[in-house]
Protein backbone atom coordinates (compact mmCIF):
# COMPACT_ATOMS: atom_id res chain seq x y z
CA UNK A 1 -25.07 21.82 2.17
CA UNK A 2 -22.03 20.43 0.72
CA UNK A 3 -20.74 17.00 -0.24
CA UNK A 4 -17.26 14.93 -0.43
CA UNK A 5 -17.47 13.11 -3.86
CA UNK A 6 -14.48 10.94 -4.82
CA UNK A 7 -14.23 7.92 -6.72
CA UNK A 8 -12.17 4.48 -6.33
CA UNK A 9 -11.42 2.08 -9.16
CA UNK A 10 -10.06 -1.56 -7.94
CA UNK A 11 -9.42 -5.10 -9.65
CA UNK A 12 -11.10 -6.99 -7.48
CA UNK A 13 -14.90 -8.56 -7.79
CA UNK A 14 -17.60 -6.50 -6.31
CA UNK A 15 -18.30 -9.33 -3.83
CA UNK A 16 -14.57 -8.63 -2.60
CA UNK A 17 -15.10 -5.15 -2.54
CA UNK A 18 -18.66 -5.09 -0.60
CA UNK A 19 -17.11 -7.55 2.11
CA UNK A 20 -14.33 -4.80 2.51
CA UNK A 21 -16.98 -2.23 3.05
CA UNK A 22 -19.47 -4.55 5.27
CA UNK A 23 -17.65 -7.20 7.46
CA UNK A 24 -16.69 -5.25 10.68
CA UNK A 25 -12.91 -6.73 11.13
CA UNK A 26 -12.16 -6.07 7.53
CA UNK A 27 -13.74 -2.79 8.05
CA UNK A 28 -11.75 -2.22 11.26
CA UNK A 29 -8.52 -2.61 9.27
CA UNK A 30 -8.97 0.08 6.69
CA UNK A 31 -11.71 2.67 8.84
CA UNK A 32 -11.95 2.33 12.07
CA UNK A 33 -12.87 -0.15 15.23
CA UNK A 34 -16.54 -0.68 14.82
CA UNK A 35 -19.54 -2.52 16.02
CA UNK A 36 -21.05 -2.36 12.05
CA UNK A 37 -23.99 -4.78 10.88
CA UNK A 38 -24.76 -4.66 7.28
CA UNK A 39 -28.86 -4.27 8.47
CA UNK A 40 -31.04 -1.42 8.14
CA UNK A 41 -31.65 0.08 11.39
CA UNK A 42 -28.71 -1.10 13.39
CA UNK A 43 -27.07 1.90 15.21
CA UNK A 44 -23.17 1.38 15.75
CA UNK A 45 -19.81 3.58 16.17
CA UNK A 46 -16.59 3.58 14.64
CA UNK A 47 -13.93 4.40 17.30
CA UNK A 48 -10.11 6.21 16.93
CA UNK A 49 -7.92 7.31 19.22
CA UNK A 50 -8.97 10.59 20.74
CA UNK A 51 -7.19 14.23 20.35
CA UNK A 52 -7.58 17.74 21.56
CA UNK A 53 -10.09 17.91 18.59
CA UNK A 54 -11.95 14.98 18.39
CA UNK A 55 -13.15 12.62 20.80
CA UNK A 56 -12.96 9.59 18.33
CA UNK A 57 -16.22 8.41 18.30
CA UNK A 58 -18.47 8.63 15.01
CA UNK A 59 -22.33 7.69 15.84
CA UNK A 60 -24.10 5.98 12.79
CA UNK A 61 -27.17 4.05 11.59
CA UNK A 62 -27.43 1.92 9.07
CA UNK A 63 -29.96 3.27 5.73
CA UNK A 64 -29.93 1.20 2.69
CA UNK A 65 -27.70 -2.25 2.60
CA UNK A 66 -28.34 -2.98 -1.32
CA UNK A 67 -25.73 -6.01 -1.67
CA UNK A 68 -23.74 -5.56 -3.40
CA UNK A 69 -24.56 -2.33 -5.25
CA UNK A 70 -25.19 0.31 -2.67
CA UNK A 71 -24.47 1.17 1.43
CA UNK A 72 -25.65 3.98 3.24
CA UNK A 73 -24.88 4.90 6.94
CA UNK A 74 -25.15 8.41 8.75
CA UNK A 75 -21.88 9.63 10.07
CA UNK A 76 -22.08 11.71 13.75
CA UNK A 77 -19.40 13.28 14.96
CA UNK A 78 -17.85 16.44 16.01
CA UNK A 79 -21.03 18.49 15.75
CA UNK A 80 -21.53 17.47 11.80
CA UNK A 81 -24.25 14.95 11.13
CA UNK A 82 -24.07 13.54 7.82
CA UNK A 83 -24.43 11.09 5.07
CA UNK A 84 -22.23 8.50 4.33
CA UNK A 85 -23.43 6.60 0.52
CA UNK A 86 -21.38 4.06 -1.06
CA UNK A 87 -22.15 2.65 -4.65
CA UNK A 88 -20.31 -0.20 -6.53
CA UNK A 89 -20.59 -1.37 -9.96
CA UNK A 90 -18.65 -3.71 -11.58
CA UNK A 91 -16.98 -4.25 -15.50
CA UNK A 92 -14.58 -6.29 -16.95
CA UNK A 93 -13.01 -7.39 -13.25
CA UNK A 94 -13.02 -3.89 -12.38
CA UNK A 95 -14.88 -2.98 -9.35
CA UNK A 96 -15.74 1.20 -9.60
CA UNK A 97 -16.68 2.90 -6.06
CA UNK A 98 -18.14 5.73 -5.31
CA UNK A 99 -18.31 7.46 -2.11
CA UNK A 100 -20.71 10.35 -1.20
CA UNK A 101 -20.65 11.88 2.14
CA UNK A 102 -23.45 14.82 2.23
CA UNK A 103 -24.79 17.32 4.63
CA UNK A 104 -21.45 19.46 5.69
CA UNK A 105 -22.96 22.89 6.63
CA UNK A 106 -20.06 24.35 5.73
CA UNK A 107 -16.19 23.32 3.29
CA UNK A 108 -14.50 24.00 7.36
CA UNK A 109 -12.78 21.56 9.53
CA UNK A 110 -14.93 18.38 9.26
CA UNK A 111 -15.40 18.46 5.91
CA UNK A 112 -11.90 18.91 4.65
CA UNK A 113 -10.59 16.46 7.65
CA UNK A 114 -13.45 14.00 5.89
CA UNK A 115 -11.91 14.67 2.08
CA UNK A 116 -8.71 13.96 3.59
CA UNK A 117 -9.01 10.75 5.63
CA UNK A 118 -11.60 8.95 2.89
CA UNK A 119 -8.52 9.63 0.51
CA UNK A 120 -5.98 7.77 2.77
CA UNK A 121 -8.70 5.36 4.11
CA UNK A 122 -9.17 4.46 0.32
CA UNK A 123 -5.50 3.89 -0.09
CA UNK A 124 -5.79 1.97 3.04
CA UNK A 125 -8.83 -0.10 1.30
CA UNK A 126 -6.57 -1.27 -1.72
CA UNK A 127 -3.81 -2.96 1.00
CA UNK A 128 -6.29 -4.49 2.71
CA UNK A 129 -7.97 -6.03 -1.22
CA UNK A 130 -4.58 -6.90 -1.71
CA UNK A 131 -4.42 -9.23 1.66
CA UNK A 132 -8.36 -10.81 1.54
């Protein structure tokens, strides 16, 4: 199996940074539309515009919510079913993140598209820091 691995550095508080990654408007503004619950259990979607490829929809479920230190969620979609971890720790004001998404079955389509877009989505997380 193989894994996306990439890590985010931010000067915000941790409690800034887990809201960003668990409220579902904030969420909306850097991911996707969503229906997300920080609670163990709860199913929900994120939702994009469809394309020849890709329907849009992502099915998830919600595995460990370990505020504000960790966030796990599976991520459905486009035949992959995977992994989705997110770990924060904080140091001198500095928030570090670090997202994991495992269980590609192969380095094709879905897993670079995934390398790419948490890349830009992370960019996208920083604006929205910037505005909360």
């Amino acid at each position: 199996m193989h894994k996306v691995s990439l890590d985010f550095q931010f000067n915000y508080s941790i409690d800034r940074v887990w809201l960003a990654l668990t409220d579902s408007k904030i969420l909306a503004k850097w991911v996707m539309d969503n229906d997300f619950k920080p609670i163990v259990g709860h199913k929900f979607q994120f939702r994009a515009k469809s394309n020849k490829l890709w329907d849009g929809i992502v099915d998830s479920e919600v595995l460990v919510v370990d505020q504000p230190s960790k966030l796990s969620y599976t991520w459905i979609t486009a035949g992959e079913s995977t992994t989705v971890t997110w770990t924060l720790k904080e140091a001198d004001g500095t928030t570090f993140l670090h997202l994991e998404q495992i269980g590609f079955v192969n380095q094709g389509h879905a897993y670079h598209g995934a390398k790419q877009g948490w890349v830009l989505m992370g960019d996208k997380l920083e604006q929205v820091l910037n505005e909360l």
